[in-house]
N, C-alpha and C. Protein backbone atom coordinates (compact mmCIF):
# COMPACT_ATOMS: atom_id res chain seq x y z
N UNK A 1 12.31 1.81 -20.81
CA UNK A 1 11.34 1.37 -19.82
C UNK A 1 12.06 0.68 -18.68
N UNK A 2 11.77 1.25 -17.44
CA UNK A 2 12.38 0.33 -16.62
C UNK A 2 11.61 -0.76 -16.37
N UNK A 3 12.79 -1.90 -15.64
CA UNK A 3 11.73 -3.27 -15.69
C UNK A 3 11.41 -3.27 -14.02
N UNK A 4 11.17 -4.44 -13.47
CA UNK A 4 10.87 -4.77 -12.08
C UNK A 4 12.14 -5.02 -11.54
N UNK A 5 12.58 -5.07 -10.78
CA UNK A 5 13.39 -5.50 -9.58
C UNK A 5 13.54 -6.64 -9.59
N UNK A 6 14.63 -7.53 -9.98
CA UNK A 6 14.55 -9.05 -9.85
C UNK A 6 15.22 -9.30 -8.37
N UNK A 7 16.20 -8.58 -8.01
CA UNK A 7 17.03 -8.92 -6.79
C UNK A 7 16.43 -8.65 -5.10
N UNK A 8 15.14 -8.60 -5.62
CA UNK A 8 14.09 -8.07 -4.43
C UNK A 8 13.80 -9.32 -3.51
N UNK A 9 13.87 -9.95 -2.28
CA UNK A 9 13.51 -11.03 -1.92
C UNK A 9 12.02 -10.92 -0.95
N UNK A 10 10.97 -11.56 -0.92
CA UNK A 10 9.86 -11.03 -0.13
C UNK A 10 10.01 -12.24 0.43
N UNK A 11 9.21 -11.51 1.84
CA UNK A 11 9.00 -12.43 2.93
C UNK A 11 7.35 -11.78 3.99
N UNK A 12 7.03 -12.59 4.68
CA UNK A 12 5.51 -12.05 5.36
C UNK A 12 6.80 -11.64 6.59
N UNK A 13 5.65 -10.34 7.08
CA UNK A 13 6.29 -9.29 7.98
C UNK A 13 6.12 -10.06 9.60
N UNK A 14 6.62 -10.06 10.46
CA UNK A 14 6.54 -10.60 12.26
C UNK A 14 6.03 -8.99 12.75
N UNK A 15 6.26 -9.63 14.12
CA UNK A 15 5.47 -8.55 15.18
C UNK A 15 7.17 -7.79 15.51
N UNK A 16 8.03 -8.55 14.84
CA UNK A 16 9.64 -8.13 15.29
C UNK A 16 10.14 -6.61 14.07
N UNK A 17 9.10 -7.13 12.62
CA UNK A 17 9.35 -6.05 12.11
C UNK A 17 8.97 -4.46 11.90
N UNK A 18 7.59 -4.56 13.30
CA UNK A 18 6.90 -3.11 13.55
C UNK A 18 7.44 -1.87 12.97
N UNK A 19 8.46 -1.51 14.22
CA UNK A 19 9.20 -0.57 13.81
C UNK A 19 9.58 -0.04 12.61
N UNK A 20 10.46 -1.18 12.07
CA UNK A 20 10.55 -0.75 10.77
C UNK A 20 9.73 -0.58 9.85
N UNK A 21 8.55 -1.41 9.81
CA UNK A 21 6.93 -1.17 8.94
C UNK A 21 6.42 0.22 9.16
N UNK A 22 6.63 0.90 10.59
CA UNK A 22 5.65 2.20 10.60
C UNK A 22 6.91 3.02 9.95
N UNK A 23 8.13 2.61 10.63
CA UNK A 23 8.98 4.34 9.41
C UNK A 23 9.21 4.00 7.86
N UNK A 24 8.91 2.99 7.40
CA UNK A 24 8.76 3.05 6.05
C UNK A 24 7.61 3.62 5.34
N UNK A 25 6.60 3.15 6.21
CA UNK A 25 5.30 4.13 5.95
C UNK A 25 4.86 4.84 5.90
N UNK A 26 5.46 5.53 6.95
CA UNK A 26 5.03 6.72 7.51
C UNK A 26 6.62 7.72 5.95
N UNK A 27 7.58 7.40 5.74
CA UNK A 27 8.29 7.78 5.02
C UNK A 27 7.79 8.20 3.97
N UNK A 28 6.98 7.04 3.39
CA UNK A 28 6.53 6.49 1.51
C UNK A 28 5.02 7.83 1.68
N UNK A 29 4.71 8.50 3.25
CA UNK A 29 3.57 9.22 2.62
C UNK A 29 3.38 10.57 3.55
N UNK A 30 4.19 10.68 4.63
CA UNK A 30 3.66 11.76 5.57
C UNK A 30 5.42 12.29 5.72
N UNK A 31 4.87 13.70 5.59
CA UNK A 31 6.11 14.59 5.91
C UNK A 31 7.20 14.93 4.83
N UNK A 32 8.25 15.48 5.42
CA UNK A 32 8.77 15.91 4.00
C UNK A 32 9.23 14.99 3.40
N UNK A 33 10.33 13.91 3.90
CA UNK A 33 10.85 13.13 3.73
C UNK A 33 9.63 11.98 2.27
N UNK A 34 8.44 11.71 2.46
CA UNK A 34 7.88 10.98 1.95
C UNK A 34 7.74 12.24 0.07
N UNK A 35 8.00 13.53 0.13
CA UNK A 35 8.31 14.19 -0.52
C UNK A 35 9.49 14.32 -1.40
N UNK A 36 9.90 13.10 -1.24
CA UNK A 36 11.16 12.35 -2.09
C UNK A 36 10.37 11.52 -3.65
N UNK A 37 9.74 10.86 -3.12
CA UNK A 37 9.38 10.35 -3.90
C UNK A 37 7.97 10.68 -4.37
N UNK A 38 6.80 9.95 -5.35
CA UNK A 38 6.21 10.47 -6.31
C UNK A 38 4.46 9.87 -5.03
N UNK A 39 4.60 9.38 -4.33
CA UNK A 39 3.27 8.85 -3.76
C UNK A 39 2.54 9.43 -2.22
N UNK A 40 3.02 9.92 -2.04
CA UNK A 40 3.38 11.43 -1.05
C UNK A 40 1.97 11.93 -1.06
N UNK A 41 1.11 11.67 0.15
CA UNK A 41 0.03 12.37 0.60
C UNK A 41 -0.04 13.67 1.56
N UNK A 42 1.62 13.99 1.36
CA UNK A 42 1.69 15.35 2.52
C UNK A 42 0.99 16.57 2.20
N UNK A 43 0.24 17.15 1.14
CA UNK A 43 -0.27 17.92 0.37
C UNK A 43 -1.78 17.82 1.17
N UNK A 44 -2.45 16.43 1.13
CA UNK A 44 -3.64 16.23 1.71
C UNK A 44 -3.76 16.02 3.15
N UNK A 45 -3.26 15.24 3.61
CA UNK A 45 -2.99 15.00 4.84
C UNK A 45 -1.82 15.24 5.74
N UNK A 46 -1.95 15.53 7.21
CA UNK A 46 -0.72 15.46 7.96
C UNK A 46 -1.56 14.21 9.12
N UNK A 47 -0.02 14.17 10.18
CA UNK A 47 -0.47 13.40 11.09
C UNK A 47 0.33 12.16 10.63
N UNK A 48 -0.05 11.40 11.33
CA UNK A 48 0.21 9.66 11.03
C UNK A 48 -0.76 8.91 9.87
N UNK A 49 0.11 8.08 9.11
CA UNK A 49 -0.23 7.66 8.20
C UNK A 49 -0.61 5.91 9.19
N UNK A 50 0.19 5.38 9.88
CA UNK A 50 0.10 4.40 11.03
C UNK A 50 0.71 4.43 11.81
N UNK A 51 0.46 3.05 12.65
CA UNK A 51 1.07 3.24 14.17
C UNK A 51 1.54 2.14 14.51
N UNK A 52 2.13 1.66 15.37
CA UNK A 52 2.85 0.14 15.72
C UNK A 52 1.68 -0.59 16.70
N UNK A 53 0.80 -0.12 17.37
CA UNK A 53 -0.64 -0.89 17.71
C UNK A 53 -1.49 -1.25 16.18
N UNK A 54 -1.99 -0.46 15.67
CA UNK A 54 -2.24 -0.85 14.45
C UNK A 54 -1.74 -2.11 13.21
N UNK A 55 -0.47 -1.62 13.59
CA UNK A 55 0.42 -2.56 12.59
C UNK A 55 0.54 -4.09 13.25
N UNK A 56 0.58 -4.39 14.48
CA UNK A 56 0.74 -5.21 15.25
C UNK A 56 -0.34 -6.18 14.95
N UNK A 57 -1.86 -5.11 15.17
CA UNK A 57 -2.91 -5.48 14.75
C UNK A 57 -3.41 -6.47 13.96
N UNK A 58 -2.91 -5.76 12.72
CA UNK A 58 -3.00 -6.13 11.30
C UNK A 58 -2.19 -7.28 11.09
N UNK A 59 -0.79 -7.66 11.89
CA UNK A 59 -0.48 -9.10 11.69
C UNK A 59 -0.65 -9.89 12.31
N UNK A 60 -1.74 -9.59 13.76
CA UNK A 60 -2.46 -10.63 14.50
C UNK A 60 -3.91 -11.17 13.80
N UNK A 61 -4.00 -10.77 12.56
CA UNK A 61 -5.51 -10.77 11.78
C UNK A 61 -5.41 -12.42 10.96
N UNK A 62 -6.57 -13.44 11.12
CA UNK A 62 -6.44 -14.36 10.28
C UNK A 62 -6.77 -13.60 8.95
N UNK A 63 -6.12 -15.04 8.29
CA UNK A 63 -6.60 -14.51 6.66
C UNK A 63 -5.76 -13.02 6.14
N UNK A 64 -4.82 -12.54 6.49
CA UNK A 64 -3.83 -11.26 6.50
C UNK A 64 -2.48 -11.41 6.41
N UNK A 65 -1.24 -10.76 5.17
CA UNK A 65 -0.17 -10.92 5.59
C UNK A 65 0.05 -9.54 5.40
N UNK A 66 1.24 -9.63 5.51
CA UNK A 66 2.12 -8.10 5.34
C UNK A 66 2.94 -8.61 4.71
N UNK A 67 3.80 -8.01 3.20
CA UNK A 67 4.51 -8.89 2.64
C UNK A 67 5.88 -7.44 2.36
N UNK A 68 7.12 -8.22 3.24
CA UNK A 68 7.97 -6.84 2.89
C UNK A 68 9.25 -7.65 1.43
N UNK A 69 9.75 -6.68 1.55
CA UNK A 69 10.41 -6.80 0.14
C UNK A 69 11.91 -5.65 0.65
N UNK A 70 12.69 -6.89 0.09
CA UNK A 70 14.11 -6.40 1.25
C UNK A 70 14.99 -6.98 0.00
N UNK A 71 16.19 -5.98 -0.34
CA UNK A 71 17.41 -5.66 -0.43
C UNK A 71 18.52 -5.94 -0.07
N UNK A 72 19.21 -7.21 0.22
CA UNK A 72 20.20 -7.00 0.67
C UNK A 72 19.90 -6.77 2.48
N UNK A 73 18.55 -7.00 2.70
CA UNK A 73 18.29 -7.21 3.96
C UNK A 73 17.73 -5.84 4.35
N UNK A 74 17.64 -5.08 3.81
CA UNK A 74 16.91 -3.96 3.76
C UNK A 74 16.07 -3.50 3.49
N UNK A 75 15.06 -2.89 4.28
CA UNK A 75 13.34 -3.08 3.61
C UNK A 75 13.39 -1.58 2.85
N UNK A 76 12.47 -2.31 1.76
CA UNK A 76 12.85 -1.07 0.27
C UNK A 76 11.17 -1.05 0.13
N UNK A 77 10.18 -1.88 0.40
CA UNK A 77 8.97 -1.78 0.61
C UNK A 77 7.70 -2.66 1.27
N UNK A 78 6.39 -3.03 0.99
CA UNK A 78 5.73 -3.42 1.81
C UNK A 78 4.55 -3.32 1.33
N UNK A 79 3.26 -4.37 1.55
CA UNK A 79 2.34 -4.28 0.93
C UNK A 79 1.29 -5.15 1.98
N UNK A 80 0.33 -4.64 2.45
CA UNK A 80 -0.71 -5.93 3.07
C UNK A 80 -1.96 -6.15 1.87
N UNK A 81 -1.80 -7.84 2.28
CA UNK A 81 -3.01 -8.49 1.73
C UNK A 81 -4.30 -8.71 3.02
N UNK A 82 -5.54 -8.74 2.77
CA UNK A 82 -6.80 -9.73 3.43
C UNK A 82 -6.82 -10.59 2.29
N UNK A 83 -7.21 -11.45 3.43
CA UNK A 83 -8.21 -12.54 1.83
C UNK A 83 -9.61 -12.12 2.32
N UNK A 84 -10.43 -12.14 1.41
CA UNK A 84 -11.95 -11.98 1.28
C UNK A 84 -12.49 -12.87 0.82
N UNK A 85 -14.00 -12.81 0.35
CA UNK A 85 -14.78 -13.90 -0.43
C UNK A 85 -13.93 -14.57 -1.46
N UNK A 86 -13.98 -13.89 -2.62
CA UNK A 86 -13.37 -14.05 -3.50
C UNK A 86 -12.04 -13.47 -4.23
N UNK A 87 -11.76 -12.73 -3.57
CA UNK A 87 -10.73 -11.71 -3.59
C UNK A 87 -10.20 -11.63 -2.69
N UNK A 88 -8.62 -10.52 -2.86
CA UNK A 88 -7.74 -10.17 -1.70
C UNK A 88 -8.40 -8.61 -2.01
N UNK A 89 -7.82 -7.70 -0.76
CA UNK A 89 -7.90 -6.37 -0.64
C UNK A 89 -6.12 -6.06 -0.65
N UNK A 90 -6.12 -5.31 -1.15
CA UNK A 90 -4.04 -4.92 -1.18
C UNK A 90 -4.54 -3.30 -0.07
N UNK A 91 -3.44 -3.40 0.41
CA UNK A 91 -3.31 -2.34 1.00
C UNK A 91 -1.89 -2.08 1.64
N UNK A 92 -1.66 -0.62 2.35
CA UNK A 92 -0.93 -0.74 3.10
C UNK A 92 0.55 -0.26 2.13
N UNK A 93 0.09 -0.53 0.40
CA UNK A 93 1.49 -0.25 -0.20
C UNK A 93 2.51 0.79 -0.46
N UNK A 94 4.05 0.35 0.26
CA UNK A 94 4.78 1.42 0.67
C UNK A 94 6.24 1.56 -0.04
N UNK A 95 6.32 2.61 -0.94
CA UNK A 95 8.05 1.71 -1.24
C UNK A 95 8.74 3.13 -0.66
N UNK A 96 9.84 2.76 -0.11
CA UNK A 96 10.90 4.26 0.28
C UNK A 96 10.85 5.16 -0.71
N UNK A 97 10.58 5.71 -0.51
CA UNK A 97 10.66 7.32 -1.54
C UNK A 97 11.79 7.35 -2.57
N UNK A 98 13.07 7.14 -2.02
CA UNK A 98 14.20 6.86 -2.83
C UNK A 98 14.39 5.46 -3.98
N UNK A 99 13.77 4.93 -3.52
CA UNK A 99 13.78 4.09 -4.73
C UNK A 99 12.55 3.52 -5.96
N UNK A 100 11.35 4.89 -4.97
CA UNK A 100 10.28 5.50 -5.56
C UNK A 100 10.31 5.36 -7.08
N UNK A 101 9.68 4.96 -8.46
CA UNK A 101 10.11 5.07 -9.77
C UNK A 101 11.40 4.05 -10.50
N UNK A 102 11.87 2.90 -9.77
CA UNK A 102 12.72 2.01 -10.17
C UNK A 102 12.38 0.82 -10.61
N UNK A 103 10.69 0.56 -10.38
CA UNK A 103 10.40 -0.65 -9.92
C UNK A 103 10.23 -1.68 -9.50
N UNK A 104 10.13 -1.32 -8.35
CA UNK A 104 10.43 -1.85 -6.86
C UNK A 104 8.58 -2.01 -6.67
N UNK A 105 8.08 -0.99 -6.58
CA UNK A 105 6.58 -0.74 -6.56
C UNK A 105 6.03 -2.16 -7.27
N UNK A 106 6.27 -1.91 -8.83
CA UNK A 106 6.05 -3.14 -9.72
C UNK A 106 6.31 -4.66 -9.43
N UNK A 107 7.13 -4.57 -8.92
CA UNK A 107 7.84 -5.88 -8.42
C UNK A 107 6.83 -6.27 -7.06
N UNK A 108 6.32 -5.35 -6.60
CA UNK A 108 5.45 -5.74 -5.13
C UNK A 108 4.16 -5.87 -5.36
N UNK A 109 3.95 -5.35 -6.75
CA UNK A 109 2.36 -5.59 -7.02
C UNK A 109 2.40 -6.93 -7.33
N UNK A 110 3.53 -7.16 -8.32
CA UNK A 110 3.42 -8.97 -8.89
C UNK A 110 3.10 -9.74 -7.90
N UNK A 111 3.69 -9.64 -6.83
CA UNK A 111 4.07 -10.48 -5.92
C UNK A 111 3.09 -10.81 -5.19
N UNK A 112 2.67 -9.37 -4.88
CA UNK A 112 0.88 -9.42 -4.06
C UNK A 112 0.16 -10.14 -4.84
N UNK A 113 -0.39 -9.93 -6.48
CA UNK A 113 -0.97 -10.86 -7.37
C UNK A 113 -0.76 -12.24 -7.28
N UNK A 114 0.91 -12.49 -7.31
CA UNK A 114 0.73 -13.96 -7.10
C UNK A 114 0.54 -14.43 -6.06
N UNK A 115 0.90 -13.62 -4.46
CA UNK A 115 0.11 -14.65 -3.54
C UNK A 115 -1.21 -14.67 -3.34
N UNK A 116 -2.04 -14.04 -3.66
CA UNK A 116 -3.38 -13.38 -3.66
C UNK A 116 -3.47 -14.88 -4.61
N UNK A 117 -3.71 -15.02 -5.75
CA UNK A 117 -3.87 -15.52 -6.78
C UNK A 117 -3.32 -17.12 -6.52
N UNK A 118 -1.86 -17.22 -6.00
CA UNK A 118 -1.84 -18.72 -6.46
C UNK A 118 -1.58 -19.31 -5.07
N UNK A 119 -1.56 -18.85 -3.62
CA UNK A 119 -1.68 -19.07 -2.26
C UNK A 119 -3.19 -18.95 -1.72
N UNK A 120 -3.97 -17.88 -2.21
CA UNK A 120 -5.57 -18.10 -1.63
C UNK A 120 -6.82 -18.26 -2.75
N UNK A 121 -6.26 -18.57 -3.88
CA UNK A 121 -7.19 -18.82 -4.89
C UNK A 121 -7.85 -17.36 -5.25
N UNK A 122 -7.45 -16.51 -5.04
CA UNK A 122 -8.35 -14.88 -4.90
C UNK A 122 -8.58 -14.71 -6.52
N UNK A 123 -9.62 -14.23 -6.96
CA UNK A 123 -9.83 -13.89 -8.18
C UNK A 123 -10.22 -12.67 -8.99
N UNK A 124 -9.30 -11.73 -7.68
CA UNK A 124 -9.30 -10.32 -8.50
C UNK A 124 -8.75 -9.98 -6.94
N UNK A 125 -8.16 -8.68 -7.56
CA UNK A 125 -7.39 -7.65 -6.62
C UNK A 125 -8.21 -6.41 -6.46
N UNK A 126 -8.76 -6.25 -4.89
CA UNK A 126 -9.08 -4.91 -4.62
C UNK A 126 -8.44 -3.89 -3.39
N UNK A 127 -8.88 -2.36 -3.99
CA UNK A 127 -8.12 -1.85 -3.22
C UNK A 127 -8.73 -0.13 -3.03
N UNK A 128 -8.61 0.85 -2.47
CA UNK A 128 -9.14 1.93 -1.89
C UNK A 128 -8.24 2.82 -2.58
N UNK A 129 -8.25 3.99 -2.97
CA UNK A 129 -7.33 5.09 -3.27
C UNK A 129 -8.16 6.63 -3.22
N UNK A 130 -7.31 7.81 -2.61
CA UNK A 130 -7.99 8.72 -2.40
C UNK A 130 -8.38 9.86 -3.55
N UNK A 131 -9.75 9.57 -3.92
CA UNK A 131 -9.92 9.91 -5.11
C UNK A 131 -9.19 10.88 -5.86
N UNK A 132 -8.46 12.15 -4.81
CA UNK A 132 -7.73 13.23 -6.03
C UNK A 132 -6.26 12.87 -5.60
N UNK A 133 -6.00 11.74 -5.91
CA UNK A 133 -4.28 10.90 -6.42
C UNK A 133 -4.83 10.57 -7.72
N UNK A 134 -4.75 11.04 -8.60
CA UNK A 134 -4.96 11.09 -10.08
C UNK A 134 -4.06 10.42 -10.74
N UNK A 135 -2.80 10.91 -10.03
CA UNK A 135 -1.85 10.41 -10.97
C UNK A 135 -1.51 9.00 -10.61
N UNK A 136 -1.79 8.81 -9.47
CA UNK A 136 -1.44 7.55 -8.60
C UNK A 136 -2.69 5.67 -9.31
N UNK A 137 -3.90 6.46 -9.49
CA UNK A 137 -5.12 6.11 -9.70
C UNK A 137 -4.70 5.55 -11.31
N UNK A 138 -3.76 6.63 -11.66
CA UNK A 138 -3.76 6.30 -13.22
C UNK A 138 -2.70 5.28 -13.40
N UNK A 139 -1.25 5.22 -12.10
CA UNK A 139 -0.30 4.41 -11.68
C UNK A 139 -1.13 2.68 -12.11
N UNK A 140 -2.19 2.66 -11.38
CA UNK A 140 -2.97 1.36 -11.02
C UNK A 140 -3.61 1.30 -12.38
N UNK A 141 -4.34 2.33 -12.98
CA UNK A 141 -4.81 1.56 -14.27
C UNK A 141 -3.90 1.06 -15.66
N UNK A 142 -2.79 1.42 -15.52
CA UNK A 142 -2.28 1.29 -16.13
C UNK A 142 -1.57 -0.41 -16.08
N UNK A 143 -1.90 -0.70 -14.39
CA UNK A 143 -1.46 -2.11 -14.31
C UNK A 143 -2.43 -3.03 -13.95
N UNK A 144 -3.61 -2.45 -14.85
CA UNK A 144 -4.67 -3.20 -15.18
C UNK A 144 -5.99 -2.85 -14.25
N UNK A 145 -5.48 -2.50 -12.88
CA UNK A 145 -6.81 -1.96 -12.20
C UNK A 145 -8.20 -1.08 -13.04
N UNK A 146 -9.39 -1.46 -12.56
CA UNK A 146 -9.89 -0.50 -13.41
C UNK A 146 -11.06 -0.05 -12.14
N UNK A 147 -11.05 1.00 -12.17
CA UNK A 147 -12.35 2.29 -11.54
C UNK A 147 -13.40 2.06 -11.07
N UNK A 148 -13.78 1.56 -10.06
CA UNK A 148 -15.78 1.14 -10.05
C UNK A 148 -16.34 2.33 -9.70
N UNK A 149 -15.91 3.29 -9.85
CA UNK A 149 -16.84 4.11 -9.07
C UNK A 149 -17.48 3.96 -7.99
N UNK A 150 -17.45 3.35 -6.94
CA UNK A 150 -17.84 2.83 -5.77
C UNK A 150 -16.91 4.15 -4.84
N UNK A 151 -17.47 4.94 -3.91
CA UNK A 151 -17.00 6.09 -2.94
C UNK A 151 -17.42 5.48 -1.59
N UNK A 152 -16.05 5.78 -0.75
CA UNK A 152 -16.11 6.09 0.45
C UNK A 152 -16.10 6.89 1.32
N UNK A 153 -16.10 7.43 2.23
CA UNK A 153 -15.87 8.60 2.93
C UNK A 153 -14.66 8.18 3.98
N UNK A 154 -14.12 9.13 3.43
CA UNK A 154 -12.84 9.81 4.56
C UNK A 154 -13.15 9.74 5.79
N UNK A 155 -12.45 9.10 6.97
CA UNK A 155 -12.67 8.86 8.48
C UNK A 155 -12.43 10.15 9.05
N UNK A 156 -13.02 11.27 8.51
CA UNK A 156 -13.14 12.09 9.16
C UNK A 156 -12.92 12.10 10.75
N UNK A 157 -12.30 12.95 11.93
CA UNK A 157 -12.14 12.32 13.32
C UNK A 157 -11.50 11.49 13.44
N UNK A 158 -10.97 10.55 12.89
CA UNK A 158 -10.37 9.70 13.58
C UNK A 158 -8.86 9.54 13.16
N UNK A 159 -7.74 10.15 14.08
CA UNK A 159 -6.19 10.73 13.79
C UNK A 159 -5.49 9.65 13.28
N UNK A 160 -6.09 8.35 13.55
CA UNK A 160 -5.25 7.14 13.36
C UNK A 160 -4.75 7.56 11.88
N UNK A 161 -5.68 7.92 11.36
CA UNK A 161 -6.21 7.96 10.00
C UNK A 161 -5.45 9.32 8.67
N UNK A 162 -4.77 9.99 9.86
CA UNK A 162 -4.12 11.50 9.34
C UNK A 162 -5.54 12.52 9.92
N UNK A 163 -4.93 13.48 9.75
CA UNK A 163 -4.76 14.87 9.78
C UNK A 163 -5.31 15.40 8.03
N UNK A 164 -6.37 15.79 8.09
CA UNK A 164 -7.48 16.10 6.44
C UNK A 164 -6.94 17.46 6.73
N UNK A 165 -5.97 17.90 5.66
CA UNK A 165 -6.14 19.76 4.95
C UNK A 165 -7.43 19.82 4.47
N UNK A 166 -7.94 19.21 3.76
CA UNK A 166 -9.54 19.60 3.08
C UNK A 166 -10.12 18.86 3.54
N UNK A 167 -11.45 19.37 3.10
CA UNK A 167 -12.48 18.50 3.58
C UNK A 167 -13.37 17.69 2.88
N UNK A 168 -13.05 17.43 1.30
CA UNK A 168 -13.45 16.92 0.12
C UNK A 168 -12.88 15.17 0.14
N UNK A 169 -12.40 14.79 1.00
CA UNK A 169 -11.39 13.71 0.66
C UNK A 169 -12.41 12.41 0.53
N UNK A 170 -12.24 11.14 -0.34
CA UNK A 170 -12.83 10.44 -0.51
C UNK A 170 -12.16 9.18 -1.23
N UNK A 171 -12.33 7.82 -0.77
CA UNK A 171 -11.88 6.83 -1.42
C UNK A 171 -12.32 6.11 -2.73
N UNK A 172 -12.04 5.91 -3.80
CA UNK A 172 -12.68 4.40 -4.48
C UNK A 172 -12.17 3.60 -4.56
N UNK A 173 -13.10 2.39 -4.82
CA UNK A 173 -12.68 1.25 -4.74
C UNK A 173 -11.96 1.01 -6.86
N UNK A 174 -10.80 0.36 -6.31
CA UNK A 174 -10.05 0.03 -8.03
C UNK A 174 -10.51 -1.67 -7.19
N UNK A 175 -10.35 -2.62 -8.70
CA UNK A 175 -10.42 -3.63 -8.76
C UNK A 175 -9.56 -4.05 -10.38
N UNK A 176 -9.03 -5.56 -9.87
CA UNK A 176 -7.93 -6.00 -11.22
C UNK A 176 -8.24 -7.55 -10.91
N UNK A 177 -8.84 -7.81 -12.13
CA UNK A 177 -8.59 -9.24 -12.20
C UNK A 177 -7.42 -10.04 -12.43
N UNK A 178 -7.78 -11.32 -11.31
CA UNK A 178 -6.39 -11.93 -11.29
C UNK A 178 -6.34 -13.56 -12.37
């Protein structure tokens, strides 16, 4: 079994680390390259996965971090929190393709849990996934998330968002108590 990543150091992301936030992202899910590793939405979607207005966005947001996770000074992945009512929302989670399956991933969920958990008092972890990532869906239950059956619809139109091969695409909401 591999374990987590102890030598991982996290830190909340600046408006200095854009750049590097959209090509890790855009790496961990669009194009071939994100075809390295196991979380790879190039099958469903093309287009942009994000953008550096967006991302910019998202760390001008109260109540929001971006939490990267660096190597030796090297970003290996990335994860955004909201805080909500009672909960955080995780999103945004990205690890390089190459070090995809090492647990690196694992190591960024903890991390999200504990700031979620012992920085905003949050008392459960939620989060969106596109319903036919099966295997991905099963990634999360296995680390406790569990299924509400709660559906969203796919932003159909709007590119920010990718480029839909089908037209079936749909989110649910997972939730994990913290």
């Amino acid at each position: 079994m591999v374990t987590a990543a102890p030598d991982l150091a996290f830190r909340p992301a600046t408006a200095a680390d854009v750049p590097a936030l959209v090509e890790l992202v855009e790496s961990a899910y669009r194009g071939e390259s994100s075809r390295v590793g196991w979380t790879t939405e190039a099958d469903l979607l093309d287009g942009q996965r994000t953008d550096p207005q967006s991302l910019a966005a998202t760390l001008a947001q109260p109540d929001t971090v971006v939490l990267l996770a660096e190597r030796d000074g090297a970003l290996l992945a990335c994860c955004s929190l909201e805080r909500r009512a009672t909960a955080a929302y995780f999103g945004m989670f990205s690890v390089r393709p190459a070090q995809q399956g090492g647990g690196v991933g694992r190591a960024v969920l903890a991390e999200a849990e504990r700031f979620a958990g012992g920085e905003w008092g949050a008392a459960e972890l939620e989060m969106t996934v596109i319903v036919q990532r099966e295997d991905l869906i099963a990634w999360y239950e296995r680390r406790g998330f569990r299924r509400t059956g709660e559906l969203s619809p796919f932003p159909y139109g709007d590119e920010r968002f990718g480029l839909p091969k089908r037209d079936d695409l749909a989110f649910e909401k997972l939730v994990k108590a913290l």
